[in-house]
PDB file of N, CA and C in Angstrom:
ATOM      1  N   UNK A   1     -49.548 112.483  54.442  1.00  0.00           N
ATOM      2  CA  UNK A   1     -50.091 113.803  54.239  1.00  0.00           C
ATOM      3  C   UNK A   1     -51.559 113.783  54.648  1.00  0.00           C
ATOM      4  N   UNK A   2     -51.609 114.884  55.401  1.00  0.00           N
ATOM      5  CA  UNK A   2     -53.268 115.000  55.540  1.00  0.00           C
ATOM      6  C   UNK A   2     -54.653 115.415  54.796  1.00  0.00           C
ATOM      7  N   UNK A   3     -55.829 115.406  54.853  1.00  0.00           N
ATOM      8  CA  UNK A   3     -56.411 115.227  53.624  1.00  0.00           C
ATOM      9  C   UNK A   3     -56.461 116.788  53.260  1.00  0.00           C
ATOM     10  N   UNK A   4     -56.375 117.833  55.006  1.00  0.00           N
ATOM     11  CA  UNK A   4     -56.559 119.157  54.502  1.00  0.00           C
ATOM     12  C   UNK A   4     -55.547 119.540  54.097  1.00  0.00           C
ATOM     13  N   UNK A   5     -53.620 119.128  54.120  1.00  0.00           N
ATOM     14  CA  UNK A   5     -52.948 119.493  53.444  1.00  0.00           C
ATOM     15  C   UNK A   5     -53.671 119.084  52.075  1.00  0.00           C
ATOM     16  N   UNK A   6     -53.736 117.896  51.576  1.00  0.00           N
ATOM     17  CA  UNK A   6     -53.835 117.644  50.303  1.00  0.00           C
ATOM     18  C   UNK A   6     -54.886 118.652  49.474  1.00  0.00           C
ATOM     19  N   UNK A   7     -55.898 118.874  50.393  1.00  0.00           N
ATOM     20  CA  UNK A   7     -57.228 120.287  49.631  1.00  0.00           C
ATOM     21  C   UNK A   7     -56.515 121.478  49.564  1.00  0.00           C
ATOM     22  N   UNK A   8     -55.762 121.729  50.248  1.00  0.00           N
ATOM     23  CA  UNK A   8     -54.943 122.895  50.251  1.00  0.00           C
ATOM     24  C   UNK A   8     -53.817 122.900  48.643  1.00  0.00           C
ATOM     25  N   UNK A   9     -52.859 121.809  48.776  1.00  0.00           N
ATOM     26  CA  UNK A   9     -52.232 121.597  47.682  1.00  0.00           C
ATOM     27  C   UNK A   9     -52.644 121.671  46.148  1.00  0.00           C
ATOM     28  N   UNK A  10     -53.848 120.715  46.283  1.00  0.00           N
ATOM     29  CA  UNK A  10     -54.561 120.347  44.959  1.00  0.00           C
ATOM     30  C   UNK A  10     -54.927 121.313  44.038  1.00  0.00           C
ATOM     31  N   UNK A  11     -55.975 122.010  45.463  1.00  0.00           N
ATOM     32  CA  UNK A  11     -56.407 123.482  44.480  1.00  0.00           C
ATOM     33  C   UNK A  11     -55.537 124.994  44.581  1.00  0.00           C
ATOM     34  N   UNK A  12     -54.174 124.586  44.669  1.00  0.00           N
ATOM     35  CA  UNK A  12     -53.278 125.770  44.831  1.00  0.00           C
ATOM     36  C   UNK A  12     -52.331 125.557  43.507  1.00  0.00           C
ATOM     37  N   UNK A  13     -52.877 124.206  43.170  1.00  0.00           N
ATOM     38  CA  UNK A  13     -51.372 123.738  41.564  1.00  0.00           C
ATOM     39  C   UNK A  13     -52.636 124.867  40.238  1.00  0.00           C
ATOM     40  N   UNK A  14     -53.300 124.218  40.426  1.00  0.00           N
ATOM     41  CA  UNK A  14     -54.210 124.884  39.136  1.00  0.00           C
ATOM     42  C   UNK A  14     -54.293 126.404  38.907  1.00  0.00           C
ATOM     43  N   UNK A  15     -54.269 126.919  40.142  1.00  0.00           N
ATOM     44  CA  UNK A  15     -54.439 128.582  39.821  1.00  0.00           C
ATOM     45  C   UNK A  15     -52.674 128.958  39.837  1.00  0.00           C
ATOM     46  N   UNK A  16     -51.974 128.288  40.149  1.00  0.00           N
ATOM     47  CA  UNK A  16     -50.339 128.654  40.300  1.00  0.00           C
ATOM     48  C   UNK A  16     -49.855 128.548  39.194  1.00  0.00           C
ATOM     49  N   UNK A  17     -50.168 127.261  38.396  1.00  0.00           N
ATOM     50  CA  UNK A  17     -49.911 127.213  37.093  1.00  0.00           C
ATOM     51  C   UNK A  17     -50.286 127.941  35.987  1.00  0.00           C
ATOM     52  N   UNK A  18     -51.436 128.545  35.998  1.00  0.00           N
ATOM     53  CA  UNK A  18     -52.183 129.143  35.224  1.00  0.00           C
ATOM     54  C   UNK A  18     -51.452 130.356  35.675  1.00  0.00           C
ATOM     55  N   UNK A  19     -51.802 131.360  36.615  1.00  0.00           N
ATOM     56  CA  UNK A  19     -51.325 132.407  36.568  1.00  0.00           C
ATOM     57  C   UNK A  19     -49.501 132.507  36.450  1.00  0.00           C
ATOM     58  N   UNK A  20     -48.599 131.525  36.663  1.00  0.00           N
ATOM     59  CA  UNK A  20     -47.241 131.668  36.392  1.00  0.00           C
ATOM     60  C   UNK A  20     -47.169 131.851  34.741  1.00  0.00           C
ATOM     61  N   UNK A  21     -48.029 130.882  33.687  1.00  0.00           N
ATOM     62  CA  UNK A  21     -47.848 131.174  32.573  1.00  0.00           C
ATOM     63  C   UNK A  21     -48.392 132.160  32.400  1.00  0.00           C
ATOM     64  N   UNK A  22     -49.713 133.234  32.456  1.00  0.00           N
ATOM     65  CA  UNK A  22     -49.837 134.654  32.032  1.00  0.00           C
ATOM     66  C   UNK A  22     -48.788 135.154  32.663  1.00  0.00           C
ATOM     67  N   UNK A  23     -48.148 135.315  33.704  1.00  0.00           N
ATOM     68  CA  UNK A  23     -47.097 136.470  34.243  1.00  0.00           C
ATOM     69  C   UNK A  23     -45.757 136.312  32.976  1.00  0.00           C
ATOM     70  N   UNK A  24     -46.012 134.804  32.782  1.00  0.00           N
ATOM     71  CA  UNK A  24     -44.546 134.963  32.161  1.00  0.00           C
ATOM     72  C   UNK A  24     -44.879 135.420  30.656  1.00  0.00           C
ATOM     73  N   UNK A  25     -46.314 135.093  30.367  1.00  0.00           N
ATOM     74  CA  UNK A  25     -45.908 135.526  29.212  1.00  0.00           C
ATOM     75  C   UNK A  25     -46.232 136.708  28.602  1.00  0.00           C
ATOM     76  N   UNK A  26     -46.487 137.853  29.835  1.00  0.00           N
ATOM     77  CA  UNK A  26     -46.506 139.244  29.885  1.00  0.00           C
ATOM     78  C   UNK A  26     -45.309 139.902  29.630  1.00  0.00           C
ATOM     79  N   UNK A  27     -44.368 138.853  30.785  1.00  0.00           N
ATOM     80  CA  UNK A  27     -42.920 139.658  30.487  1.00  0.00           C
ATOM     81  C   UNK A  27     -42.642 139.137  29.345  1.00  0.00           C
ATOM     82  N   UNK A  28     -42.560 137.484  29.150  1.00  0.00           N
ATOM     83  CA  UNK A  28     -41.846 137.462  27.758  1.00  0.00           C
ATOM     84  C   UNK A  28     -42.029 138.856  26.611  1.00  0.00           C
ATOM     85  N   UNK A  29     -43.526 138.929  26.470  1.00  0.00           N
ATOM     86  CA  UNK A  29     -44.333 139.631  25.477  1.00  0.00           C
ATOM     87  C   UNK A  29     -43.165 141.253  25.419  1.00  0.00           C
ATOM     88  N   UNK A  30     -43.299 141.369  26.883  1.00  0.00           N
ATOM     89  CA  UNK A  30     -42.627 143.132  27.086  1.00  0.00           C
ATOM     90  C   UNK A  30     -41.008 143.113  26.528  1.00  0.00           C
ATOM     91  N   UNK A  31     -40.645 141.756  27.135  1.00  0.00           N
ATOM     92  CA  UNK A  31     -39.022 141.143  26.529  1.00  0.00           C
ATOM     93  C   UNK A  31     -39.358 141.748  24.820  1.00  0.00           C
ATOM     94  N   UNK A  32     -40.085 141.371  24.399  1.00  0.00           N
ATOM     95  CA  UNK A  32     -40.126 140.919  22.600  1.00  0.00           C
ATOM     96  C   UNK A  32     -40.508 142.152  21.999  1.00  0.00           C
ATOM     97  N   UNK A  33     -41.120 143.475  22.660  1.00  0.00           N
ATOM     98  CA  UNK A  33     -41.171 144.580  22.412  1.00  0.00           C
ATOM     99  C   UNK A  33     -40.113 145.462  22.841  1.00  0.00           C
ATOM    100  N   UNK A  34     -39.486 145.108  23.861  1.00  0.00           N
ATOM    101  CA  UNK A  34     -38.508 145.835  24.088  1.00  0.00           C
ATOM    102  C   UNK A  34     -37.451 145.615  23.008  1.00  0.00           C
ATOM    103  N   UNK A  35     -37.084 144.563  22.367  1.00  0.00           N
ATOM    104  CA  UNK A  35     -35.579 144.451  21.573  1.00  0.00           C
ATOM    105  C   UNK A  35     -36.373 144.241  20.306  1.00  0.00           C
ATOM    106  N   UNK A  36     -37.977 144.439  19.464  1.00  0.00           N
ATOM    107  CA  UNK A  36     -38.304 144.475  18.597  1.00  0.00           C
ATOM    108  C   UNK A  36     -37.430 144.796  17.593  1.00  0.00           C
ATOM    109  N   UNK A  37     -36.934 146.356  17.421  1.00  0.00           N
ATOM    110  CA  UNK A  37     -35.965 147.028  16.222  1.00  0.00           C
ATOM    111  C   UNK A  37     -34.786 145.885  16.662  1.00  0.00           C
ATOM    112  N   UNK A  38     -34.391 145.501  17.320  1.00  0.00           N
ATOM    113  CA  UNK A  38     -32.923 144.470  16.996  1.00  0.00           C
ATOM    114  C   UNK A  38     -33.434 143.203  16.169  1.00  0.00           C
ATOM    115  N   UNK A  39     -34.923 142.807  16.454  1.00  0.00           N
ATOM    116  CA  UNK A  39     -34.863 141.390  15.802  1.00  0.00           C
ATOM    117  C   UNK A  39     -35.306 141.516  13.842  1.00  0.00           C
ATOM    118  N   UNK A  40     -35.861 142.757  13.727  1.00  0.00           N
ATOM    119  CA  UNK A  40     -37.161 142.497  12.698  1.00  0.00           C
ATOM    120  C   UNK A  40     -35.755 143.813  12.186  1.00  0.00           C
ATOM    121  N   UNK A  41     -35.838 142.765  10.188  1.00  0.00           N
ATOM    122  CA  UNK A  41     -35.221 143.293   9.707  1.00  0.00           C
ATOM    123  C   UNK A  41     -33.510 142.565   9.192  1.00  0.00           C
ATOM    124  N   UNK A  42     -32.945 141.637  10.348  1.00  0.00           N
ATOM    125  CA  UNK A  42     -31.859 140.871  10.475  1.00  0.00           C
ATOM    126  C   UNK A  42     -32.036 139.683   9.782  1.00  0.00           C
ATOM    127  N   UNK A  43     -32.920 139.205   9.222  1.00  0.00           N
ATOM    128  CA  UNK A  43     -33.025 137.772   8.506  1.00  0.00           C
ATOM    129  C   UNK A  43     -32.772 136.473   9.403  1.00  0.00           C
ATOM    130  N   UNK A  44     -33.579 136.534  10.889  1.00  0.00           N
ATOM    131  CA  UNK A  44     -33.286 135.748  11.824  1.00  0.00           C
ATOM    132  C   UNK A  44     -33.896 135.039  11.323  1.00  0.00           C
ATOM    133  N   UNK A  45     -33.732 133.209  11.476  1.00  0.00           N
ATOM    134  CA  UNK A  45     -34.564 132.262  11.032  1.00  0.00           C
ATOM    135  C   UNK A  45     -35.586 131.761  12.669  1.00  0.00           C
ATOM    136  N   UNK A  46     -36.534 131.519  11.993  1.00  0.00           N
ATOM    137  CA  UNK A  46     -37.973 131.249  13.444  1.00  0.00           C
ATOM    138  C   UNK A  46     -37.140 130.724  14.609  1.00  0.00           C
ATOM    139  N   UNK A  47     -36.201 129.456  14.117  1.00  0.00           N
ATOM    140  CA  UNK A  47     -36.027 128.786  14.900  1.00  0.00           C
ATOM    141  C   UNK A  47     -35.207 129.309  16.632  1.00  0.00           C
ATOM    142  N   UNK A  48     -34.311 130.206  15.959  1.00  0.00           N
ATOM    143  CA  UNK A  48     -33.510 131.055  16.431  1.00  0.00           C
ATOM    144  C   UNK A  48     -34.121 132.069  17.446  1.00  0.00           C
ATOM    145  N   UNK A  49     -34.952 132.983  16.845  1.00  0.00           N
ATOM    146  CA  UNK A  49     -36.126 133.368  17.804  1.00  0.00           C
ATOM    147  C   UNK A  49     -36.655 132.748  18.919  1.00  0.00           C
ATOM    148  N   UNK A  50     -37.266 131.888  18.433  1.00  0.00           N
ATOM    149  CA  UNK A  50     -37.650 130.910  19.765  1.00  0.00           C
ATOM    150  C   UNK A  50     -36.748 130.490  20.913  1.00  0.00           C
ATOM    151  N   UNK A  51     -35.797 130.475  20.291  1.00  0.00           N
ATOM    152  CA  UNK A  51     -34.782 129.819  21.530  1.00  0.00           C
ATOM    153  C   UNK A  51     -34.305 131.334  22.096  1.00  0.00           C
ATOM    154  N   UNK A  52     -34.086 132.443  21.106  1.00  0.00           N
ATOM    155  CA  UNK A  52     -33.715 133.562  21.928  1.00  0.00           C
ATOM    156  C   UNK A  52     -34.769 133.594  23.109  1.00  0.00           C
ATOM    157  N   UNK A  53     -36.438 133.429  22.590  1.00  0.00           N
ATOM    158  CA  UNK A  53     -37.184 133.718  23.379  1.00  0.00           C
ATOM    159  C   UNK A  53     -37.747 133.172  24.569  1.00  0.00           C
ATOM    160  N   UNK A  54     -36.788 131.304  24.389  1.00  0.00           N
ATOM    161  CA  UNK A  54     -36.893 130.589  26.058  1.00  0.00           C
ATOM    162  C   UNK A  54     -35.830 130.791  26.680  1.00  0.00           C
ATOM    163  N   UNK A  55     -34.850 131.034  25.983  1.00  0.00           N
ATOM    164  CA  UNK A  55     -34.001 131.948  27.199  1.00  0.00           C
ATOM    165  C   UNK A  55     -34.458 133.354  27.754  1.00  0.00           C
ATOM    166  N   UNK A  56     -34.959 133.621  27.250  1.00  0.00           N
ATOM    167  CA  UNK A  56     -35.464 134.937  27.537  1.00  0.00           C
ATOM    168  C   UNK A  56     -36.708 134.970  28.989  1.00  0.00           C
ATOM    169  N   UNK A  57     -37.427 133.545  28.822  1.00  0.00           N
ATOM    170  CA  UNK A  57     -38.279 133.467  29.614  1.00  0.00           C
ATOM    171  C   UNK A  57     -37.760 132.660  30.704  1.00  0.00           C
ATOM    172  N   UNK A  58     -36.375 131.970  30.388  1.00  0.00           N
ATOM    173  CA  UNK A  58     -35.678 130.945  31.923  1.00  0.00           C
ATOM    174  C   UNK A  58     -34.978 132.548  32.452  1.00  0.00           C
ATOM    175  N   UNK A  59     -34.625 133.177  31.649  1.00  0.00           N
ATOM    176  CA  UNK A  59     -34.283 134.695  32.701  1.00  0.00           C
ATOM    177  C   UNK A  59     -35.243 135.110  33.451  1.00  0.00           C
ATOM    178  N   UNK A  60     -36.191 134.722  33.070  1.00  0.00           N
ATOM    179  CA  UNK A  60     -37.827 135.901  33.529  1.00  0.00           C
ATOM    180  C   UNK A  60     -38.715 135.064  34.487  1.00  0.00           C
ATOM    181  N   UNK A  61     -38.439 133.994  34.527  1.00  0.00           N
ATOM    182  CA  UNK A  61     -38.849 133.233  35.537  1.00  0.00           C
ATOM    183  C   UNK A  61     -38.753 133.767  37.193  1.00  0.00           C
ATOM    184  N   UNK A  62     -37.519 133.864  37.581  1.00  0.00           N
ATOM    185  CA  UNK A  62     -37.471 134.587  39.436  1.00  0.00           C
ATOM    186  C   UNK A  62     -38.292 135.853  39.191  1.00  0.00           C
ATOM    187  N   UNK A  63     -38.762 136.696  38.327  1.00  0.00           N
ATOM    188  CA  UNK A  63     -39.647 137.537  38.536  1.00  0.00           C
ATOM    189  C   UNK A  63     -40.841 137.387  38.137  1.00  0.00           C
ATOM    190  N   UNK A  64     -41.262 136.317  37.209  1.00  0.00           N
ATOM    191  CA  UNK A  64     -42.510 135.599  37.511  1.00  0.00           C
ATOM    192  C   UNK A  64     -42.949 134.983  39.054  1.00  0.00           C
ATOM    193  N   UNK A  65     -41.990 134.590  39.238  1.00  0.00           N
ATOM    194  CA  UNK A  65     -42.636 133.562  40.494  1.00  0.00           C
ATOM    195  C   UNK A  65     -43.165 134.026  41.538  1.00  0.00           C
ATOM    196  N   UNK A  66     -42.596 134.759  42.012  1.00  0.00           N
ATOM    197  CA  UNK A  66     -43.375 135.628  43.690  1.00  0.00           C
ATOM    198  C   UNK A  66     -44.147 135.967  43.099  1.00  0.00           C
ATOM    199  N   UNK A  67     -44.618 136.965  42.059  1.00  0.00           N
ATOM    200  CA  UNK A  67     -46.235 136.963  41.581  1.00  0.00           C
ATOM    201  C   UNK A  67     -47.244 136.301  41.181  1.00  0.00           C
ATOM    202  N   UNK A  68     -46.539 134.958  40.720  1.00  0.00           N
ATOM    203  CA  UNK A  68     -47.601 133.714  40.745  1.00  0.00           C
ATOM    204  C   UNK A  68     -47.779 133.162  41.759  1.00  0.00           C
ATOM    205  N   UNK A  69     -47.079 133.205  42.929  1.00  0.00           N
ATOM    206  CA  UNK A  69     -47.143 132.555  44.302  1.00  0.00           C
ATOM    207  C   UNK A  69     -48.507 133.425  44.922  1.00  0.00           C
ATOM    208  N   UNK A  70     -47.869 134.198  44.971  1.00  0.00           N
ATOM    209  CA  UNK A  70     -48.584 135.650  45.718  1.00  0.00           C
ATOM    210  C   UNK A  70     -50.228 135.857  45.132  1.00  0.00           C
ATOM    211  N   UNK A  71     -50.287 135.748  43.179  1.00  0.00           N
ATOM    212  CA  UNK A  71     -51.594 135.560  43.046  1.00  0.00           C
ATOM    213  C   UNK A  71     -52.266 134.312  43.135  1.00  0.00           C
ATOM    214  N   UNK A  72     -51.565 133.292  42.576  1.00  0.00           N
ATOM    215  CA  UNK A  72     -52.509 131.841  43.185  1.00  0.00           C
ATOM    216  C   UNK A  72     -52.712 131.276  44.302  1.00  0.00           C
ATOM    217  N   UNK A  73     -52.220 132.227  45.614  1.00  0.00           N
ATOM    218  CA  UNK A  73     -52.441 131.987  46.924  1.00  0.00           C
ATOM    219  C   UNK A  73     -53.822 132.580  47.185  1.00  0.00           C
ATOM    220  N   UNK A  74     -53.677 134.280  46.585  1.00  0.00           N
ATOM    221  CA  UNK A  74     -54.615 135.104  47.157  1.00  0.00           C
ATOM    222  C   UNK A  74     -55.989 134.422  46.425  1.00  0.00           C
ATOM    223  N   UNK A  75     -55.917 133.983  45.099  1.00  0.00           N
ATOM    224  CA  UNK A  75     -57.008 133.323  44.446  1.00  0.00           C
ATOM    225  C   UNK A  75     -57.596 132.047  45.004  1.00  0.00           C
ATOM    226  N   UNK A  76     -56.629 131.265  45.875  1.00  0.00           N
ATOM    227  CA  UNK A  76     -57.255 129.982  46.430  1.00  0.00           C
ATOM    228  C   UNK A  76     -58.091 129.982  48.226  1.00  0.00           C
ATOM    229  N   UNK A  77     -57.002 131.215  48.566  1.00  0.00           N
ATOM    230  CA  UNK A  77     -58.165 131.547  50.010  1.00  0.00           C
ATOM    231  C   UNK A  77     -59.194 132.389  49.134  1.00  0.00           C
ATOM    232  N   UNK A  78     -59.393 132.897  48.655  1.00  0.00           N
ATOM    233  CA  UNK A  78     -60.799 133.893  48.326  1.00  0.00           C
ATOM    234  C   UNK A  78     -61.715 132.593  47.427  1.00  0.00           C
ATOM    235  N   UNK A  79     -61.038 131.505  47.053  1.00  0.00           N
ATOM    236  CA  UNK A  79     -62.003 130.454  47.053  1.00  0.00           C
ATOM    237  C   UNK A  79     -62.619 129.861  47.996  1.00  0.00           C
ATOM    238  N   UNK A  80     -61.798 129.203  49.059  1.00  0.00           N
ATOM    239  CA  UNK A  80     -62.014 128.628  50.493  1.00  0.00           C
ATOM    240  C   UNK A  80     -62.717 129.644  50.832  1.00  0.00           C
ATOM    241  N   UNK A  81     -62.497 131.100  51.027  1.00  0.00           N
ATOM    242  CA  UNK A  81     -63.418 131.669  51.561  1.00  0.00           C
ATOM    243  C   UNK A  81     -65.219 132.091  50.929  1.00  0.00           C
ATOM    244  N   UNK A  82     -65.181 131.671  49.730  1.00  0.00           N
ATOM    245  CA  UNK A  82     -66.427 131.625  48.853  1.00  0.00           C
ATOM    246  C   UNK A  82     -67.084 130.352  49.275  1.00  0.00           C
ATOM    247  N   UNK A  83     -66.569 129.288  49.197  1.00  0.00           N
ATOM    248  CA  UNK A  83     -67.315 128.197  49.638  1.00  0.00           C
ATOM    249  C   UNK A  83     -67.266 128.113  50.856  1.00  0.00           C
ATOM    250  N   UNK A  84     -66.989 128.649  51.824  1.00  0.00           N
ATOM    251  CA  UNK A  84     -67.210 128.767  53.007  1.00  0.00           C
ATOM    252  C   UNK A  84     -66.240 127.466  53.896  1.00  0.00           C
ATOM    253  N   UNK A  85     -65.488 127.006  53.043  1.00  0.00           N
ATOM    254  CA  UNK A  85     -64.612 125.879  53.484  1.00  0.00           C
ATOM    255  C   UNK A  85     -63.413 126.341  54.944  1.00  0.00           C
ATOM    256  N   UNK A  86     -63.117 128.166  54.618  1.00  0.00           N
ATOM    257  CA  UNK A  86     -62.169 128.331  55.828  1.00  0.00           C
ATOM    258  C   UNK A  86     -63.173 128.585  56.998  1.00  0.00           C
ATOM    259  N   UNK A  87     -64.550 128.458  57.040  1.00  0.00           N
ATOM    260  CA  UNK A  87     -65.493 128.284  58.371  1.00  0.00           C
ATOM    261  C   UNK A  87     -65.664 127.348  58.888  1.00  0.00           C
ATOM    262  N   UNK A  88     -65.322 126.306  57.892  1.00  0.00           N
ATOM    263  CA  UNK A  88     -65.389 124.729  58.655  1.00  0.00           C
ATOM    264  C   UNK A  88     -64.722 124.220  58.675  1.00  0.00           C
ATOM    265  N   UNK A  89     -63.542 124.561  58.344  1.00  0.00           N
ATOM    266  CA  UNK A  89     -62.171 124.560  58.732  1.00  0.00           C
ATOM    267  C   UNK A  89     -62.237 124.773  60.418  1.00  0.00           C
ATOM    268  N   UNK A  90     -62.352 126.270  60.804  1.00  0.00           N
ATOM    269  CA  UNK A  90     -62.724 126.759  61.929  1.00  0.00           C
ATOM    270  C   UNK A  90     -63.414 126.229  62.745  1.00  0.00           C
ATOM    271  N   UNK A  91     -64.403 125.800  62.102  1.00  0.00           N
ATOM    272  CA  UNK A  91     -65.700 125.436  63.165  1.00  0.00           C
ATOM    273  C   UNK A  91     -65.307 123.877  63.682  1.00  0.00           C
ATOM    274  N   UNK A  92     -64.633 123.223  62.904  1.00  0.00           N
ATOM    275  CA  UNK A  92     -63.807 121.730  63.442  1.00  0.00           C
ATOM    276  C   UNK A  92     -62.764 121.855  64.539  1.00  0.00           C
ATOM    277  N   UNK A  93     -62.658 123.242  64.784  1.00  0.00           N
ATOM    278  CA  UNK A  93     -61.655 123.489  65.946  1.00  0.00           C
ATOM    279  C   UNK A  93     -59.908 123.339  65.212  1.00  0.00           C
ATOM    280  N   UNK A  94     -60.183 123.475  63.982  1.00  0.00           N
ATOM    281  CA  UNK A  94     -58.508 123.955  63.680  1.00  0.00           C
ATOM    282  C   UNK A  94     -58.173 125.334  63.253  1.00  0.00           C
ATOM    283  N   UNK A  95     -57.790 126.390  64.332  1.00  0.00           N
ATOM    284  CA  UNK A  95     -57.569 127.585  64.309  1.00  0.00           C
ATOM    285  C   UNK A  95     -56.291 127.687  62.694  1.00  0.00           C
ATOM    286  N   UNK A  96     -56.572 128.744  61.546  1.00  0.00           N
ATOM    287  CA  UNK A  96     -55.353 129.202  61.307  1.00  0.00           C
ATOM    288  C   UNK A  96     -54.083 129.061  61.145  1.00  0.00           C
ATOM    289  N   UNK A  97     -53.837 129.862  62.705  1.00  0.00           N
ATOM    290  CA  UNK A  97     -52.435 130.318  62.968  1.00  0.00           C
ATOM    291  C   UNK A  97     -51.971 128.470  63.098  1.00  0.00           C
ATOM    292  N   UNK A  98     -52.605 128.076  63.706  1.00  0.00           N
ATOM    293  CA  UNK A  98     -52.224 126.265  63.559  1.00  0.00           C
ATOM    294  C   UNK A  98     -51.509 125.627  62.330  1.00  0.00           C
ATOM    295  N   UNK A  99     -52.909 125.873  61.335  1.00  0.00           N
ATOM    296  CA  UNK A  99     -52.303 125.409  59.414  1.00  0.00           C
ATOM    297  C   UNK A  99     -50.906 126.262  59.342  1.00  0.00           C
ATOM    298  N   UNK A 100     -50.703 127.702  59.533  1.00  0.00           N
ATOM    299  CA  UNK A 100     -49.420 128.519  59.434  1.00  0.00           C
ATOM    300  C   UNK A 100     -48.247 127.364  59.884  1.00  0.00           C
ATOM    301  N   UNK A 101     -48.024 127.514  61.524  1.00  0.00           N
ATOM    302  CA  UNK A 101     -47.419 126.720  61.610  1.00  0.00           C
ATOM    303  C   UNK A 101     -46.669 125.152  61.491  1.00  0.00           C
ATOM    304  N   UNK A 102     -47.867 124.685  60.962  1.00  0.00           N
ATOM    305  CA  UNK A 102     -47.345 122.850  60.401  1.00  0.00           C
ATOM    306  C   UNK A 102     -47.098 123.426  59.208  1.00  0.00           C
ATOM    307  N   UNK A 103     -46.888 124.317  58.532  1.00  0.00           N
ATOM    308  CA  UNK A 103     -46.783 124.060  56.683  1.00  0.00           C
ATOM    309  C   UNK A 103     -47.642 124.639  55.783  1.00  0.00           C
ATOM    310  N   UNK A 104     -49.105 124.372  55.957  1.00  0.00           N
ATOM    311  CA  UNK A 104     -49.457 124.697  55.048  1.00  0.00           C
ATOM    312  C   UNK A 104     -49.802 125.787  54.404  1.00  0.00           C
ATOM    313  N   UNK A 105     -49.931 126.786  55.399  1.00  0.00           N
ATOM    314  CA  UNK A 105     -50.397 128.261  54.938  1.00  0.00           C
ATOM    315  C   UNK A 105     -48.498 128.807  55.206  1.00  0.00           C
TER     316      UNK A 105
END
């Protein structure tokens, strides 16, 4: 692997991770308001809950993901582009559309 794949990778896990858990746990949250009147009131024990509520979030996952992709992408070029890293990227003579095609973008 190359070192600019690897700069690319490195700082794309941290904002991917981070923003996949707020997305998910927006929906979970909307999940847990939506079926509120079914849970509260039934004498569910905690434990039970919880597991309703990681199944609830292995459902909610494929619609987490393209939005965590989609925001921890857009968050890691608007980094590269703050530090000025996609200019010297450029200025080393590796166009872009290049990174597109091997993989990494």
């Amino acid at each position: 692997m190359k070192k600019l794949h690897k700069l690319f990778v490195t700082s794309y896990i941290g904002p991917f991770i981070i923003t996949l858990s707020i997305v998910l746990f927006f929906l979970v949250m909307q999940f847990l308001w939506k079926y509120m009147d079914d849970l509260i009131g039934k004498g569910l024990e905690f434990h039970l809950v919880l597991k309703l509520l990681f199944f609830a979030s292995a459902n909610l996952v494929p619609m987490a993901l393209p939005l965590a992709v989609l925001l921890a992408s857009i968050m890691t070029f608007g980094n590269f582009a703050e530090n000025y890293e996609l200019v010297s990227i450029k200025s080393a003579g590796i166009s872009l559309c290049h990174l597109r095609h091997t993989g990494v973008l």
